[in-house]
C-alpha atoms as a PDB file:
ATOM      1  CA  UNK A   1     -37.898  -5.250  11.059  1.00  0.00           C
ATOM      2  CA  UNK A   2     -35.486  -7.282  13.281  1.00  0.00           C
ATOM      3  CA  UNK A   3     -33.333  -7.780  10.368  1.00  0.00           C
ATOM      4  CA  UNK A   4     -33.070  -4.553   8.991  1.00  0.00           C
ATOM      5  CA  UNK A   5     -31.879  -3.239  12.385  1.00  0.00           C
ATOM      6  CA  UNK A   6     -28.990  -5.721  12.320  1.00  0.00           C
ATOM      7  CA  UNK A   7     -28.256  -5.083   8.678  1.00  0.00           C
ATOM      8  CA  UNK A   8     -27.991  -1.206   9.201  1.00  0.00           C
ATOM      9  CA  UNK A   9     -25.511  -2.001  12.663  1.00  0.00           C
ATOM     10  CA  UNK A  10     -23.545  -4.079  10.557  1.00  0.00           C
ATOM     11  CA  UNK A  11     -23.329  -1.367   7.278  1.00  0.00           C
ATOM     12  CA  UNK A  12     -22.545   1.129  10.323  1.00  0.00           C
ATOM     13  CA  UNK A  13     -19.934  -1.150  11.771  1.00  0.00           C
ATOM     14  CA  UNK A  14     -18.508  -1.829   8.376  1.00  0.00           C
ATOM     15  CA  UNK A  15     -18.391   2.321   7.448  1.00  0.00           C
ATOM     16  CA  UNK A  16     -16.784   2.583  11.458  1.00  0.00           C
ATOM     17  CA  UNK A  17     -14.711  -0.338  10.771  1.00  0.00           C
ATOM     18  CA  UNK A  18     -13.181   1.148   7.640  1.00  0.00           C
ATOM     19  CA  UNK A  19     -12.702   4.864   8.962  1.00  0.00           C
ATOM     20  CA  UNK A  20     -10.215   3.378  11.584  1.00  0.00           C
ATOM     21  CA  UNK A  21      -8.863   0.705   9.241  1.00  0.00           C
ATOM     22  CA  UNK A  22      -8.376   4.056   6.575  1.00  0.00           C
ATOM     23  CA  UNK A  23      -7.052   6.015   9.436  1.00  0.00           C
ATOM     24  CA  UNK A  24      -4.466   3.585  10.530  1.00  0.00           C
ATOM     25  CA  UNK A  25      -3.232   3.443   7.164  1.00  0.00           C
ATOM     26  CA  UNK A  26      -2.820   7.030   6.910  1.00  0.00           C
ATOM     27  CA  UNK A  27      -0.713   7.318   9.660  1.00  0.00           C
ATOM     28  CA  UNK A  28       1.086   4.544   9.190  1.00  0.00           C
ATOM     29  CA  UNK A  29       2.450   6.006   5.609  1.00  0.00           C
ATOM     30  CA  UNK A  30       2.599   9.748   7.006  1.00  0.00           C
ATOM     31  CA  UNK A  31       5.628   7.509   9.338  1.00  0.00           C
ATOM     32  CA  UNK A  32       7.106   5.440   6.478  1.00  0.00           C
ATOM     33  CA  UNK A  33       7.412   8.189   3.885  1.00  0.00           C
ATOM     34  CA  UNK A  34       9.006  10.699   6.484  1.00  0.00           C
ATOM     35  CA  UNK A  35      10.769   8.263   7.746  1.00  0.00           C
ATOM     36  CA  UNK A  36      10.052   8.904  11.034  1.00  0.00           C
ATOM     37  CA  UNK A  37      11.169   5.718  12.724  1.00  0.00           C
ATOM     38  CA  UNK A  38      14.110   4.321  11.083  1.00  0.00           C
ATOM     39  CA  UNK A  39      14.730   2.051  12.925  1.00  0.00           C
ATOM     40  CA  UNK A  40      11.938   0.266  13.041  1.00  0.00           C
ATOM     41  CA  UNK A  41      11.825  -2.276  10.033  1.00  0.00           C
ATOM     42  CA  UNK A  42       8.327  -4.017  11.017  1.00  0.00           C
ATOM     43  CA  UNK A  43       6.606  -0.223  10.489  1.00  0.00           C
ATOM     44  CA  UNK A  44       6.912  -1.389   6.494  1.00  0.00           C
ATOM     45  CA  UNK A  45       5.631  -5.001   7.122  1.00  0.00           C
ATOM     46  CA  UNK A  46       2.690  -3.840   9.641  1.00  0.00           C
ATOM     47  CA  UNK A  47       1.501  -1.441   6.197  1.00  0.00           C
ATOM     48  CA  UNK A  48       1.437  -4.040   3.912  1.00  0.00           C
ATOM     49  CA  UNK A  49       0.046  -6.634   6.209  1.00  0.00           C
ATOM     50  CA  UNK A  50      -2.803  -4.335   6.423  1.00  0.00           C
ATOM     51  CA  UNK A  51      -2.560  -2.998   2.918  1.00  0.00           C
ATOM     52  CA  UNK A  52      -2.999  -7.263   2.089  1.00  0.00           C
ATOM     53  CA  UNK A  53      -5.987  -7.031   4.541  1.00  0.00           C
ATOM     54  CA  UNK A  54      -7.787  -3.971   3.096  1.00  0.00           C
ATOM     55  CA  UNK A  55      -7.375  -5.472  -0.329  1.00  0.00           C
ATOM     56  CA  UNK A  56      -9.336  -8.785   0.744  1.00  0.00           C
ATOM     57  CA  UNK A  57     -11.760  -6.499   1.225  1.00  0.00           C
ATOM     58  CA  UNK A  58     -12.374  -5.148  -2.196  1.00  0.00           C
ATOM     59  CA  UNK A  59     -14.655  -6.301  -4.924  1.00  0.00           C
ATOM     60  CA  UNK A  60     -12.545  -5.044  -7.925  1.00  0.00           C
ATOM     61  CA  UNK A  61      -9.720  -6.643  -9.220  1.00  0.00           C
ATOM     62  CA  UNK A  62      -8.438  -3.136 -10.471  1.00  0.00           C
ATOM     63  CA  UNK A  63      -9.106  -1.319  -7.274  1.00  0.00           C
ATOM     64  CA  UNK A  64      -6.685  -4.145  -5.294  1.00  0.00           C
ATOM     65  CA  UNK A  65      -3.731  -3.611  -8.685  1.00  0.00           C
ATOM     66  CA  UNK A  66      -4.551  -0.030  -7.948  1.00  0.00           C
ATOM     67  CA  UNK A  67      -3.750  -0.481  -4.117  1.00  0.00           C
ATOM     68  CA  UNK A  68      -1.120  -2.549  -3.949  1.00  0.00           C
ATOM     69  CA  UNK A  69       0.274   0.264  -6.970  1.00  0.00           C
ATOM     70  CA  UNK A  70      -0.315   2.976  -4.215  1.00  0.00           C
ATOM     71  CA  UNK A  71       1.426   1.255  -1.455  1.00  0.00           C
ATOM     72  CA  UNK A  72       4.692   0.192  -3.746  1.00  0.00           C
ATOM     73  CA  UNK A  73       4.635   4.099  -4.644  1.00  0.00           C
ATOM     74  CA  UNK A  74       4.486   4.992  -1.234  1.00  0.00           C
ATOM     75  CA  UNK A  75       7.651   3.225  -1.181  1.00  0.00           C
ATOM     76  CA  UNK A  76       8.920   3.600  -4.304  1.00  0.00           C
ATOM     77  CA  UNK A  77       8.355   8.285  -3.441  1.00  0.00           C
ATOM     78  CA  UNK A  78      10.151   7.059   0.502  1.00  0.00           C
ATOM     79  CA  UNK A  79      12.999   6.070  -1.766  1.00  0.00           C
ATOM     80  CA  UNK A  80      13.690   8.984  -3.494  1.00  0.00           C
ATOM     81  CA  UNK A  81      13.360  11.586  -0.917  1.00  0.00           C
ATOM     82  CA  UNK A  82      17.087  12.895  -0.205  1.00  0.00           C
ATOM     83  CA  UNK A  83      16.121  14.016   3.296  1.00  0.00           C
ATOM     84  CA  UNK A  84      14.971  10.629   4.281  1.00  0.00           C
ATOM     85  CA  UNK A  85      17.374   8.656   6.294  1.00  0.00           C
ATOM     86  CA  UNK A  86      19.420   6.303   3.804  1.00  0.00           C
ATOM     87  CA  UNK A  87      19.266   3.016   5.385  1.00  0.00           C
ATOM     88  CA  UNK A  88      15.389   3.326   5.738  1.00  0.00           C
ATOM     89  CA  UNK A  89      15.268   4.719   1.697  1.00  0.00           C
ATOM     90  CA  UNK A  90      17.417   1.238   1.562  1.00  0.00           C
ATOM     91  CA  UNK A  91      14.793  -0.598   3.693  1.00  0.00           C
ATOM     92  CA  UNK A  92      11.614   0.119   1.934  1.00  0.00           C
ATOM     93  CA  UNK A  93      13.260  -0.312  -1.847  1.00  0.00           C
ATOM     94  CA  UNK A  94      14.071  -3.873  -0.278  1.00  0.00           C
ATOM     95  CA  UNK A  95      10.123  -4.241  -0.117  1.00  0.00           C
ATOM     96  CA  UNK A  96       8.703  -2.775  -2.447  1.00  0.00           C
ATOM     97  CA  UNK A  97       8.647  -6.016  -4.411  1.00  0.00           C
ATOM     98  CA  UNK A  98       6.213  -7.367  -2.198  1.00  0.00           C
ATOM     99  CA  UNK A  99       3.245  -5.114  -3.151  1.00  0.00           C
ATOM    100  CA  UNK A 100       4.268  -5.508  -6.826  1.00  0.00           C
ATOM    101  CA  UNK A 101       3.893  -9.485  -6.677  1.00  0.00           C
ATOM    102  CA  UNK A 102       0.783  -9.164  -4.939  1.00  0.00           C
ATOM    103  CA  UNK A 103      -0.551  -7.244  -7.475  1.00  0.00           C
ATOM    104  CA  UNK A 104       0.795  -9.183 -10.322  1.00  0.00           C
ATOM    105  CA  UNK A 105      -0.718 -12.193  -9.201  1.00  0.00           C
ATOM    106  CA  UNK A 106      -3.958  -9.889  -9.363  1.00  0.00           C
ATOM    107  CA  UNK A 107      -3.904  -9.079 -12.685  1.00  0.00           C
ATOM    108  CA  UNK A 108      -7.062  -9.960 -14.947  1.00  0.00           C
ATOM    109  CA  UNK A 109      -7.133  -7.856 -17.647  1.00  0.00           C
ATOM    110  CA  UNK A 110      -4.326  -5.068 -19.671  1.00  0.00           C
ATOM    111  CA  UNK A 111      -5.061  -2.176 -17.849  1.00  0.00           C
ATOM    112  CA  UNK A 112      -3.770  -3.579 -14.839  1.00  0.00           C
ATOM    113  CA  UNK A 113      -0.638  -5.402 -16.257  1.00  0.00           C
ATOM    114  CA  UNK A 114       0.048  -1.556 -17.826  1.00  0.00           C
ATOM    115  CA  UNK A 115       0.035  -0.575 -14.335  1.00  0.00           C
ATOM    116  CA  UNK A 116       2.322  -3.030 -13.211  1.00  0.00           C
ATOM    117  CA  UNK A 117       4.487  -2.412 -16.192  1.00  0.00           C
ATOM    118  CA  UNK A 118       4.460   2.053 -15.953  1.00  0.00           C
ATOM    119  CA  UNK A 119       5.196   1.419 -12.528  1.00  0.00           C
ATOM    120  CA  UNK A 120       8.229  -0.893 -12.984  1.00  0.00           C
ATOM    121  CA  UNK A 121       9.573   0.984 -15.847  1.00  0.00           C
ATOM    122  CA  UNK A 122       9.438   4.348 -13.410  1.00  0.00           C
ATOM    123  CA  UNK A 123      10.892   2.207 -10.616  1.00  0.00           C
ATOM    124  CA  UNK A 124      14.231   0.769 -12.484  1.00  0.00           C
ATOM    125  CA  UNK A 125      14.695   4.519 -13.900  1.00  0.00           C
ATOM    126  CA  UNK A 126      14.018   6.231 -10.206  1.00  0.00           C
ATOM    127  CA  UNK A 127      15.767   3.795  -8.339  1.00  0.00           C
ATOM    128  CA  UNK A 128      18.999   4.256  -9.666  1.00  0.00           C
ATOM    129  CA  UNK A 129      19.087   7.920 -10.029  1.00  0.00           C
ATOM    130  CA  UNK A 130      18.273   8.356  -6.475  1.00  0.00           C
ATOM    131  CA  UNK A 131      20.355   5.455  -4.458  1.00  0.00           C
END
């Protein structure tokens, strides 16, 4: 009986855990793709220390390609916004290699190197259209 008690806190902890862990994120991008704080580089680095984190936590090797895909469109959607300022559009294109080596080092299987490779393809034509 003990043991289920501390086995449902901890499920409940984890579900807690991973609203406020979810809800950090989402803030943190709402900032980086309106660019709210320009001048603050580390906003990019705190979101992909913590995408790195949230991906540790998954199972799947295709749901970590898929989030490390969703952060470097984050950027890669920051970059091509004209009303964004342009040193910040400058600043995330700068990283958005980061989440793309993480999640080619990932890669298990063809659907995820697809991914990688849709994703790249879209970024070398987006990237210079828009900067």
């Amino acid at each position: 009986m003990k043991t289920i008690i501390i086995y449902d806190l901890m499920k409940l902890f984890g579900y807690v855990y991973g609203f406020v862990m979810q809800k950090g994120l989402l803030e943190l991008e709402s900032h980086i793709r309106k660019g709210d704080e320009p001048d603050s580089p580390l906003l990019v680095d705190t979101y992909l220390r913590r995408i790195e984190h949230a991906s540790s936590l998954l199972l799947s090797t295709y749901e970590k390609v898929s989030l490390y895909i969703h952060a470097a469109r984050l950027l890669l959607d920051t970059v091509c916004d004209c009303f964004v300022v342009t040193h910040w559009r400058h600043h995330c294109l700068n990283q958005i290699y980061r989440p793309l080596l993480a999640a080619q080092r990932m890669v298990t299987c063809d659907d995820e190197d697809q991914l990688i490779r849709q994703f790249r393809r879209e970024l070398n034509i987006l990237a210079q259209y828009f900067l």
